[in-house]
PDB file of N, CA and C in Angstrom:
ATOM      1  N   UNK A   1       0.842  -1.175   0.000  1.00  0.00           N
ATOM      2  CA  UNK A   1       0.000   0.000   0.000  1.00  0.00           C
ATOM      3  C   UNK A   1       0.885   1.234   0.000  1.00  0.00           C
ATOM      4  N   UNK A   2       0.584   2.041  -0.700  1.00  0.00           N
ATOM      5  CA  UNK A   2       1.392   3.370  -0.528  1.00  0.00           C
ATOM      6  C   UNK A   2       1.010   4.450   0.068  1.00  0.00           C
ATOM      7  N   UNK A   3       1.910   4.883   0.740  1.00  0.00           N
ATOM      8  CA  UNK A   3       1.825   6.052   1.733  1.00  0.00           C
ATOM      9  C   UNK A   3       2.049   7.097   1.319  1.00  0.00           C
ATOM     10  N   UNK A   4       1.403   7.200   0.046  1.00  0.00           N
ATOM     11  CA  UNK A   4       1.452   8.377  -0.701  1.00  0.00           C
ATOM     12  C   UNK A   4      -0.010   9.151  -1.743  1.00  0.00           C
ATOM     13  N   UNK A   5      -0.682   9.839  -0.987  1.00  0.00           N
ATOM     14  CA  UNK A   5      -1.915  10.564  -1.675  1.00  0.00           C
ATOM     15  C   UNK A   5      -1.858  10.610  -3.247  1.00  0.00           C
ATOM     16  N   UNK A   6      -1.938   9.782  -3.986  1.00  0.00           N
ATOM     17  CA  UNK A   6      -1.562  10.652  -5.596  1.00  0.00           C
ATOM     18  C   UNK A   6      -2.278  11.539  -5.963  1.00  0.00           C
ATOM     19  N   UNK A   7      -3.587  11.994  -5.349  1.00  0.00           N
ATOM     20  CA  UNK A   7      -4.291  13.056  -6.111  1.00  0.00           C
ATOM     21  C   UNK A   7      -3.983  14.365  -5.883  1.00  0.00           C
ATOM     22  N   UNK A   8      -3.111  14.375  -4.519  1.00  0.00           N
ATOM     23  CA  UNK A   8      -2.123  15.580  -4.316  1.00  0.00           C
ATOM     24  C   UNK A   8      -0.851  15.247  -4.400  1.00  0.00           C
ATOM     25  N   UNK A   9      -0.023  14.271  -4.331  1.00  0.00           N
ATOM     26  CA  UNK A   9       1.086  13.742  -4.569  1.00  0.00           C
ATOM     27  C   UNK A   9       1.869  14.026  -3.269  1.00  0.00           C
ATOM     28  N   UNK A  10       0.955  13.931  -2.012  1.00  0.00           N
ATOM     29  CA  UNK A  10       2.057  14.179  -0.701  1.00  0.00           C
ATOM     30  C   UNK A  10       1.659  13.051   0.196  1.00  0.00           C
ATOM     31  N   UNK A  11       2.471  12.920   0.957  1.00  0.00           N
ATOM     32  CA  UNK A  11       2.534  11.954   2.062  1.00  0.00           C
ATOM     33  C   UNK A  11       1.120  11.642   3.010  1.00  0.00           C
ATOM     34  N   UNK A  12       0.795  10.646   3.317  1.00  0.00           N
ATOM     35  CA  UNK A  12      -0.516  10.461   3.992  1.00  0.00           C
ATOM     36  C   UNK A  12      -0.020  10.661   5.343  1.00  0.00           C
ATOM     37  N   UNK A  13      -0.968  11.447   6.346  1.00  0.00           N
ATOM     38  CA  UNK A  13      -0.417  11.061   7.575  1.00  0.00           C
ATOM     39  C   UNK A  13       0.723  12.279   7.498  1.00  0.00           C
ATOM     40  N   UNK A  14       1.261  13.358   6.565  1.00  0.00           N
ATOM     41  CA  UNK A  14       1.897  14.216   7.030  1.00  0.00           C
ATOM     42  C   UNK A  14       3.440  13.349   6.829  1.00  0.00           C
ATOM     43  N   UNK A  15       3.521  12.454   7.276  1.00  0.00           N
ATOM     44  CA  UNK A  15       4.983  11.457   6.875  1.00  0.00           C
ATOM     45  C   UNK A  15       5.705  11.451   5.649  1.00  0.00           C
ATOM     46  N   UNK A  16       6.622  11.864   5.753  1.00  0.00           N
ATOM     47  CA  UNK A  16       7.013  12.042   4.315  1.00  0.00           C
ATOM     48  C   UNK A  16       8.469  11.071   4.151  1.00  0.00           C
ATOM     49  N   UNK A  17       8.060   9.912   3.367  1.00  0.00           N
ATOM     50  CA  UNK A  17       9.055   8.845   3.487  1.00  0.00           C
ATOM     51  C   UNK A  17      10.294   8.570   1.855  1.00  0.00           C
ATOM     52  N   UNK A  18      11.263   8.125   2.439  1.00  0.00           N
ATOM     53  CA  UNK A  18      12.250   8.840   0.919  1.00  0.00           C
ATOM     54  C   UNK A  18      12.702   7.086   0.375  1.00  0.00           C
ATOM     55  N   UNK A  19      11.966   7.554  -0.825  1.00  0.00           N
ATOM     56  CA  UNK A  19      11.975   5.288  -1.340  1.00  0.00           C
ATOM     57  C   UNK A  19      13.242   5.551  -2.091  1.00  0.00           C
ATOM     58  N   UNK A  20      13.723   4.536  -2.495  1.00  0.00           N
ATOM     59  CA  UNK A  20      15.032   4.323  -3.126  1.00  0.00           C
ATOM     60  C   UNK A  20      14.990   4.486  -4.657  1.00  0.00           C
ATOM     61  N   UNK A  21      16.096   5.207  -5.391  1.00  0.00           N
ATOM     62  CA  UNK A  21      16.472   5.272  -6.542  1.00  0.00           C
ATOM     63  C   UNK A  21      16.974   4.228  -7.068  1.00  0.00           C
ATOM     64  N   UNK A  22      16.315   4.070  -8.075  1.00  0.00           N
ATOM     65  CA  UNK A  22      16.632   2.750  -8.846  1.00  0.00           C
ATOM     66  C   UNK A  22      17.424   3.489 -10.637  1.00  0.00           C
ATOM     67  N   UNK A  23      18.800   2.980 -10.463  1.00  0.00           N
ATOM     68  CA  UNK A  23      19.436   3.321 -11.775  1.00  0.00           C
ATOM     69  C   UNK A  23      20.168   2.960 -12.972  1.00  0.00           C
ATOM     70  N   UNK A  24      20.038   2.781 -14.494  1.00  0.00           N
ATOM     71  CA  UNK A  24      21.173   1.915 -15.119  1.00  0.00           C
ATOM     72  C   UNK A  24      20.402   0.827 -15.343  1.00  0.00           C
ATOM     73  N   UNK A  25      21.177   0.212 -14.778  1.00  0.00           N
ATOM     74  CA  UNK A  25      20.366  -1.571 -14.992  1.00  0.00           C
ATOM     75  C   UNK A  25      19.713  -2.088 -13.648  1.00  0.00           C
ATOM     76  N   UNK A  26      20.387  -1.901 -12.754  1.00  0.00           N
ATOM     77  CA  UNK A  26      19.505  -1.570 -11.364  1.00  0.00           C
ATOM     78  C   UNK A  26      17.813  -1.675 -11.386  1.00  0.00           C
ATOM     79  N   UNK A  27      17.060  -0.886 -12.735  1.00  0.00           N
ATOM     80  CA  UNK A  27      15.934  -0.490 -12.474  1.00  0.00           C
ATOM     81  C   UNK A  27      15.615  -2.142 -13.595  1.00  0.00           C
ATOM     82  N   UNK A  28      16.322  -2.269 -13.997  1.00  0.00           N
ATOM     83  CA  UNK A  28      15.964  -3.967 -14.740  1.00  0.00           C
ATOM     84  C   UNK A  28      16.252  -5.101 -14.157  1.00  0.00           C
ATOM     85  N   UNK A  29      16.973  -4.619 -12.846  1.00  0.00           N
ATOM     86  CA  UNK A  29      17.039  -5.786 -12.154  1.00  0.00           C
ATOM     87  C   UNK A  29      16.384  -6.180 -10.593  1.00  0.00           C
ATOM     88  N   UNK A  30      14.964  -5.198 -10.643  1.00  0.00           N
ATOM     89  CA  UNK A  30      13.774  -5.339 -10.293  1.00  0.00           C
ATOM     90  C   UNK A  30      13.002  -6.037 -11.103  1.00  0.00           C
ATOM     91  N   UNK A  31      12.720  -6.643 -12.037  1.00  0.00           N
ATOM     92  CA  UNK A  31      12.039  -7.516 -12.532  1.00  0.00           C
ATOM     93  C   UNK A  31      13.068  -9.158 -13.283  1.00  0.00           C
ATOM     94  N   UNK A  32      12.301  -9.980 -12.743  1.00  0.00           N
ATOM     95  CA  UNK A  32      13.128 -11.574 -14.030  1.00  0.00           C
ATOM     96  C   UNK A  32      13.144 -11.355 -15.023  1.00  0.00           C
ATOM     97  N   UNK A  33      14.375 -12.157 -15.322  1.00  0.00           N
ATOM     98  CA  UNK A  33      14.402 -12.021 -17.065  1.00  0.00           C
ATOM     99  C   UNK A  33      13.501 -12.764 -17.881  1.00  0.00           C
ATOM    100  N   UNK A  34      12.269 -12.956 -17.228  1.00  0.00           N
ATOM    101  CA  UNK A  34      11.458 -13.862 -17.963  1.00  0.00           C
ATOM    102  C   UNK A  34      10.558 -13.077 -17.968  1.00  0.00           C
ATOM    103  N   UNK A  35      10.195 -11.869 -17.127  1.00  0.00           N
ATOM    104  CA  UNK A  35       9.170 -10.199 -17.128  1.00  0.00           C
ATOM    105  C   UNK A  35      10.192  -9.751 -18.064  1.00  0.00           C
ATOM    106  N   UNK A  36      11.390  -9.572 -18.111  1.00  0.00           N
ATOM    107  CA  UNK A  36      12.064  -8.145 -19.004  1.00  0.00           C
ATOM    108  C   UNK A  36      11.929  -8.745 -20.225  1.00  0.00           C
ATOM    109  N   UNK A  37      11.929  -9.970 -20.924  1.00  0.00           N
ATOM    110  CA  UNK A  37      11.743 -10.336 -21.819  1.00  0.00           C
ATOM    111  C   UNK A  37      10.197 -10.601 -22.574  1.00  0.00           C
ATOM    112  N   UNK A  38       9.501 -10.809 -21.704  1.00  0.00           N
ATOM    113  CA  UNK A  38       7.937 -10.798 -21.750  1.00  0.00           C
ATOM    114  C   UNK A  38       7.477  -8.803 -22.168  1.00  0.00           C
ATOM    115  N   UNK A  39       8.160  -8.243 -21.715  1.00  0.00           N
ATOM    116  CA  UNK A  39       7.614  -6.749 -22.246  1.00  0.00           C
ATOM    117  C   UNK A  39       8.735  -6.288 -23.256  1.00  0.00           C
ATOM    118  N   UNK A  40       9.971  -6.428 -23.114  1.00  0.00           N
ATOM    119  CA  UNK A  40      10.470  -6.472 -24.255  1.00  0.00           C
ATOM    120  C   UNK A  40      10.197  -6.592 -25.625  1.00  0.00           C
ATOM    121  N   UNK A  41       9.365  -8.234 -25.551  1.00  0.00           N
ATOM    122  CA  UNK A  41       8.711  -8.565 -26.529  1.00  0.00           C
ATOM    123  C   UNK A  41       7.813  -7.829 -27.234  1.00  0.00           C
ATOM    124  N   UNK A  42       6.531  -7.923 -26.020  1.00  0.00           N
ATOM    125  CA  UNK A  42       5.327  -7.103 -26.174  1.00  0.00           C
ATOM    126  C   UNK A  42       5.519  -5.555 -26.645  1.00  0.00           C
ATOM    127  N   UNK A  43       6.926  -5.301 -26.491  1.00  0.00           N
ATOM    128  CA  UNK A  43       7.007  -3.601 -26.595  1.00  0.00           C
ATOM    129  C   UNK A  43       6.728  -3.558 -28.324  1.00  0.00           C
ATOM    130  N   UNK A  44       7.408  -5.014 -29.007  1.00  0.00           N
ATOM    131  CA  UNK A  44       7.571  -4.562 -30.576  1.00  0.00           C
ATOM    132  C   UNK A  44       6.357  -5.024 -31.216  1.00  0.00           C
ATOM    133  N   UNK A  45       5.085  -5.282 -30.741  1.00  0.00           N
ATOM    134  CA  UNK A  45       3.876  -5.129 -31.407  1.00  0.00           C
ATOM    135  C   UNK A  45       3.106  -4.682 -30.395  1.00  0.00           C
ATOM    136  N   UNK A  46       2.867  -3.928 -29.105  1.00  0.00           N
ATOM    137  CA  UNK A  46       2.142  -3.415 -28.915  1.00  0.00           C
ATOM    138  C   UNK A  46       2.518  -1.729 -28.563  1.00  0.00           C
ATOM    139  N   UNK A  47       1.988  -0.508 -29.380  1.00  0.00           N
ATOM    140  CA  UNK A  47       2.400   0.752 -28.661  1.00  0.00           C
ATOM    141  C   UNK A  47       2.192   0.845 -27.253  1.00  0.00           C
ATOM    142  N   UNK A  48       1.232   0.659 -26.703  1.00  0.00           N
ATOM    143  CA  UNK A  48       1.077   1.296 -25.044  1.00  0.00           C
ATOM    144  C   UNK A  48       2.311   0.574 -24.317  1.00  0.00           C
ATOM    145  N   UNK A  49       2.826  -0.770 -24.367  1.00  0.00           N
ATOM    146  CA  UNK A  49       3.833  -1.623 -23.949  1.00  0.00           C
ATOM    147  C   UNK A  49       5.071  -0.704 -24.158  1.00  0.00           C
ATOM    148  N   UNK A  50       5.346  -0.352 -25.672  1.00  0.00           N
ATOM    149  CA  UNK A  50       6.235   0.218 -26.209  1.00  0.00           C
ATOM    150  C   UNK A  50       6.492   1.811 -25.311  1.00  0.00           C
ATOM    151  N   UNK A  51       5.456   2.213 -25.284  1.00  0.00           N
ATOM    152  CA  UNK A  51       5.571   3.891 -24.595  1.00  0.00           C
ATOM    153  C   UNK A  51       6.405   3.423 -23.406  1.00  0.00           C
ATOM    154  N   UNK A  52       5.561   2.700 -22.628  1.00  0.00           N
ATOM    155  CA  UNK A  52       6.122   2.679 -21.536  1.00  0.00           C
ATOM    156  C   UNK A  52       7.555   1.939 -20.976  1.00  0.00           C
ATOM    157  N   UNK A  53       7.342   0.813 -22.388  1.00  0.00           N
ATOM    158  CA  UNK A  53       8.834   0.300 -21.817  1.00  0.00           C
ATOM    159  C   UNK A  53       9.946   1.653 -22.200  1.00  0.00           C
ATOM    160  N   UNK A  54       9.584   2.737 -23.537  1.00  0.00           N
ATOM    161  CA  UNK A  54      10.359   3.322 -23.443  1.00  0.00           C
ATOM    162  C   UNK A  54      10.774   4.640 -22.220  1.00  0.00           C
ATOM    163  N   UNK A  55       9.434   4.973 -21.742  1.00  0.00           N
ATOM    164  CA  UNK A  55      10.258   5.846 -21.054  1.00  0.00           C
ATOM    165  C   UNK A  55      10.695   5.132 -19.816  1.00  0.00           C
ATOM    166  N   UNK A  56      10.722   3.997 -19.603  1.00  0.00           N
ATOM    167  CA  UNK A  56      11.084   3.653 -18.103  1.00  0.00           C
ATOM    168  C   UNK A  56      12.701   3.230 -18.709  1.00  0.00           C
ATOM    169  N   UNK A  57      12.748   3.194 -19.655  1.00  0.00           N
ATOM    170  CA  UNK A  57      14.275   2.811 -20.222  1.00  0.00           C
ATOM    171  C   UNK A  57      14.930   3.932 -19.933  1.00  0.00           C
ATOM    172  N   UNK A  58      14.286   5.265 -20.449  1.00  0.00           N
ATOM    173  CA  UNK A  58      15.152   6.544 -20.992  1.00  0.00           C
ATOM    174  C   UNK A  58      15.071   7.234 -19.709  1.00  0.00           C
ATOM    175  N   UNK A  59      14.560   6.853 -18.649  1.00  0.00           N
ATOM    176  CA  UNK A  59      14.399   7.695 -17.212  1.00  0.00           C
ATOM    177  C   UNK A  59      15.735   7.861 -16.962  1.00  0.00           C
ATOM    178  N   UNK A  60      16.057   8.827 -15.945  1.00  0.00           N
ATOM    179  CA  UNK A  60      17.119   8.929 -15.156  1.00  0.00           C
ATOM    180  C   UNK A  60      17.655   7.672 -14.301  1.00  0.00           C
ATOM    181  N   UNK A  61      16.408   7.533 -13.494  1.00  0.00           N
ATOM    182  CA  UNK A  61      15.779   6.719 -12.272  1.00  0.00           C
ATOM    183  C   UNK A  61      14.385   6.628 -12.129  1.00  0.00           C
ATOM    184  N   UNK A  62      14.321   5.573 -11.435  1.00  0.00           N
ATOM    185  CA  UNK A  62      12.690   5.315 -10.949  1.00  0.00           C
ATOM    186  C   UNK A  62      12.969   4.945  -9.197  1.00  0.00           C
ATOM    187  N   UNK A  63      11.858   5.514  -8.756  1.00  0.00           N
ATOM    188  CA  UNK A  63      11.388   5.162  -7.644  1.00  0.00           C
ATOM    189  C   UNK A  63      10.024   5.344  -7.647  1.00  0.00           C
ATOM    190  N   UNK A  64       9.751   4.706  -6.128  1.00  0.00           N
ATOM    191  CA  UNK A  64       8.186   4.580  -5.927  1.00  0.00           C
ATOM    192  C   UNK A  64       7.492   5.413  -5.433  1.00  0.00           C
ATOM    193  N   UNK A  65       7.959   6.748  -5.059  1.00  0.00           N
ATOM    194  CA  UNK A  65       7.028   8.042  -4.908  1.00  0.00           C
ATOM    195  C   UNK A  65       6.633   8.576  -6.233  1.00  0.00           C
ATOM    196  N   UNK A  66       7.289   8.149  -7.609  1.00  0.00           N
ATOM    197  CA  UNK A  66       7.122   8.640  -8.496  1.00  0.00           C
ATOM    198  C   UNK A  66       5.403   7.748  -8.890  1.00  0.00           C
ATOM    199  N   UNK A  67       4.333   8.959  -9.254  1.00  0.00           N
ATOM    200  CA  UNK A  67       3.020   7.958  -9.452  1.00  0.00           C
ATOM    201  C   UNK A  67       3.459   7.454 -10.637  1.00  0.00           C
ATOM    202  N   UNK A  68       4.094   7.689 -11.602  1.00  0.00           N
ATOM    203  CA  UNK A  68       3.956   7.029 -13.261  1.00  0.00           C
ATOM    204  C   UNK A  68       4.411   5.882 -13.237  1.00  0.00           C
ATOM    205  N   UNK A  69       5.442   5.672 -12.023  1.00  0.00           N
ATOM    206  CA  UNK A  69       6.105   4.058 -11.388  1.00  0.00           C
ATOM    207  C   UNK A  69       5.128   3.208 -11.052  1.00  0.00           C
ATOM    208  N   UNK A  70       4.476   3.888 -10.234  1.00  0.00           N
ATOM    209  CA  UNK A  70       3.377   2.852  -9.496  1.00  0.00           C
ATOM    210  C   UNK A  70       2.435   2.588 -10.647  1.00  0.00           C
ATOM    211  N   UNK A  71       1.693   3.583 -11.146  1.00  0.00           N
ATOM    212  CA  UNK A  71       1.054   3.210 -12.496  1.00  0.00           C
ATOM    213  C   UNK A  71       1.237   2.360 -13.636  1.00  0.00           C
ATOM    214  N   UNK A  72       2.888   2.517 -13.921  1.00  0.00           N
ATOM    215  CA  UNK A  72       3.461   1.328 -14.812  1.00  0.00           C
ATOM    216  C   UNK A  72       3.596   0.139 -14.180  1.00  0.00           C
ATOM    217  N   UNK A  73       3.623  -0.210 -13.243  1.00  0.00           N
ATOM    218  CA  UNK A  73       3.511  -1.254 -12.240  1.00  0.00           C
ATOM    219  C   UNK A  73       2.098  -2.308 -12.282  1.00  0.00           C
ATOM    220  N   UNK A  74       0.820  -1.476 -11.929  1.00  0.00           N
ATOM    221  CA  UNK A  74       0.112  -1.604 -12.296  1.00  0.00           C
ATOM    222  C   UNK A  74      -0.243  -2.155 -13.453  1.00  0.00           C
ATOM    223  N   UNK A  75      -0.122  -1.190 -14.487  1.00  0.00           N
ATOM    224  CA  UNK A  75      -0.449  -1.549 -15.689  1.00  0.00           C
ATOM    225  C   UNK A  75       0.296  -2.917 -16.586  1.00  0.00           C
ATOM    226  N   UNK A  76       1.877  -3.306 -16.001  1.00  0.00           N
ATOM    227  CA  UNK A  76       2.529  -4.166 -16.020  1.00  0.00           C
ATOM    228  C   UNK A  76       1.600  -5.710 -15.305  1.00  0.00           C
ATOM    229  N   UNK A  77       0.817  -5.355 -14.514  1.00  0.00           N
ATOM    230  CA  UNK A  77       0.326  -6.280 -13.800  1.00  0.00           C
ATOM    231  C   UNK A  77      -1.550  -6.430 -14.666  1.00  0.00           C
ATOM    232  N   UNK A  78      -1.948  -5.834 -15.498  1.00  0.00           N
ATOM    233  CA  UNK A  78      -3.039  -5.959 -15.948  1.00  0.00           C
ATOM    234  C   UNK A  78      -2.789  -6.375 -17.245  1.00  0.00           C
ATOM    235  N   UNK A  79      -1.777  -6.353 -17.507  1.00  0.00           N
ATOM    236  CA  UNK A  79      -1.337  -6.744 -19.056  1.00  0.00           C
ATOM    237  C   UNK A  79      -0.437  -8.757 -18.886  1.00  0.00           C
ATOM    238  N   UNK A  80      -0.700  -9.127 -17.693  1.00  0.00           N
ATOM    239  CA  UNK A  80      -0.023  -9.712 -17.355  1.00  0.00           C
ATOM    240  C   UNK A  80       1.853 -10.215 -17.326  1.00  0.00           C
ATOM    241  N   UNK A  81       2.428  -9.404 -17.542  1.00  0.00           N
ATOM    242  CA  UNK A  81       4.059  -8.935 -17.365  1.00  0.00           C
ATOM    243  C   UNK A  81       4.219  -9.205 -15.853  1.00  0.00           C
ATOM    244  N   UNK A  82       3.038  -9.199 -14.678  1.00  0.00           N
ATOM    245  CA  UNK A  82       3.567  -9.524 -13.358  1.00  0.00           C
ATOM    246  C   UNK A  82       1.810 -10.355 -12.968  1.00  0.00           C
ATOM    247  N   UNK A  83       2.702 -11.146 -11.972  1.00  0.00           N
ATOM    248  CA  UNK A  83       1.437 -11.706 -11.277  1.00  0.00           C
ATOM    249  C   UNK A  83       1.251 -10.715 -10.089  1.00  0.00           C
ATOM    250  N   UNK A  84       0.269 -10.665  -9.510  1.00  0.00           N
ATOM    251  CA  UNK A  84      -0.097 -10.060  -8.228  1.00  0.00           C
ATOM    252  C   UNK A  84       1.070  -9.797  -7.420  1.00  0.00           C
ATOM    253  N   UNK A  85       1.551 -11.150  -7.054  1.00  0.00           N
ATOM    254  CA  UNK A  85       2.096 -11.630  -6.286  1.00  0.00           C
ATOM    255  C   UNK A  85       3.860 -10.955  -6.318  1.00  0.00           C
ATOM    256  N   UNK A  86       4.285 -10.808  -7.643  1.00  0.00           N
ATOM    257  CA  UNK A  86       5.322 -10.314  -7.704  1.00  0.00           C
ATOM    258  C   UNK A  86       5.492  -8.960  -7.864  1.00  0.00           C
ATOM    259  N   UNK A  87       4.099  -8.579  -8.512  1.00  0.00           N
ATOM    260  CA  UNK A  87       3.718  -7.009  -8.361  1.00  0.00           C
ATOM    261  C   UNK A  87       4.028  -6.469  -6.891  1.00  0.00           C
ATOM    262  N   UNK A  88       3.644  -7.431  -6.066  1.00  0.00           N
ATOM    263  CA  UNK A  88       3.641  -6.976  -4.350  1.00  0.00           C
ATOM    264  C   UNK A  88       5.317  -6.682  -4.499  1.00  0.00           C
ATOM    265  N   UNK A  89       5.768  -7.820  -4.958  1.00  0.00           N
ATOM    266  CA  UNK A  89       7.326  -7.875  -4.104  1.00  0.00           C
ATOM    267  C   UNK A  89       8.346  -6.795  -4.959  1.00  0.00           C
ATOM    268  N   UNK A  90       7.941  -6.471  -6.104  1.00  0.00           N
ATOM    269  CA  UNK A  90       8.462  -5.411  -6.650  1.00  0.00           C
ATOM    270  C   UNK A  90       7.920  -4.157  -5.829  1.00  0.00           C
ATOM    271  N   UNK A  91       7.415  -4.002  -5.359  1.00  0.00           N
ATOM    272  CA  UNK A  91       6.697  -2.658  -4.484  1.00  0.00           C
ATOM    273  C   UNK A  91       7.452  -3.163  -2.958  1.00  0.00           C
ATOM    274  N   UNK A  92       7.814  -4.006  -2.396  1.00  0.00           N
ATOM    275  CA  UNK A  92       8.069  -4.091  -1.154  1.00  0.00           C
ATOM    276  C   UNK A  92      10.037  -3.990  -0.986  1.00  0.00           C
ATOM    277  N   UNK A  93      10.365  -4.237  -2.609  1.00  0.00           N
ATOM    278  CA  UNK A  93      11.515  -3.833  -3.003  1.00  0.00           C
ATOM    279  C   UNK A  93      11.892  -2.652  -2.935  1.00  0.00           C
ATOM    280  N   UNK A  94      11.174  -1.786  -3.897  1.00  0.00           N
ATOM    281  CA  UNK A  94      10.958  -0.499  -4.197  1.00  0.00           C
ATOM    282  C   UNK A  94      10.597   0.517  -2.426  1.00  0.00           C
ATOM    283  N   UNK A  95      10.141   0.027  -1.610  1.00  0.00           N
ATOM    284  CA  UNK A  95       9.636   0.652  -0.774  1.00  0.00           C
ATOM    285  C   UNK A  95      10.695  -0.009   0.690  1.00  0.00           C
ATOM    286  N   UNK A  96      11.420  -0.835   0.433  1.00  0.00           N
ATOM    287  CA  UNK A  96      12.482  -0.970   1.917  1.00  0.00           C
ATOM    288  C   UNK A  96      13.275  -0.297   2.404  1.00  0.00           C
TER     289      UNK A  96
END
């Protein structure tokens, strides 16, 4: 769960908590190579796959205060690229 309001983009509870930068290859080695290859794939016939695998490529960094993270996360998980289950543990990664 995130401790973070997105419709104002500030801390719930006034808490303002600092998640980790993910950089380089770092941010690819939050997911198996059996997810990086599964959207990889999907990136070269589907655009929405494609958008997003590209900008999460061309980012600086990602972390999990960022909403477009959590959103691609998400959306990684409705497209099936993550099960639930690993969706969690990529977020409990992202958030230690």
């Amino acid at each position: 769960m995130s401790k973070i309001d997105w419709s104002t983009k500030k801390p719930i509870n006034g808490v303002s908590t600092k998640y980790n930068q993910y950089t380089g290859k770092a941010k690819f080695d939050l997911f198996t190579v059996e997810e990086q290859r599964a959207i990889a794939g999907a990136a070269m016939t589907d655009v929405e796959v494609k958008l997003f695998y590209d900008r999460f490529t061309i980012a600086d960094y990602i972390t999990y205060d960022d909403p477009e993270m959590v959103l691609g996360l998400e959306f990684m998980e409705q497209r099936g690229f993550l099960t639930p289950e690993r969706h969690a543990a990529v977020i409990a990664e992202m958030t230690r």
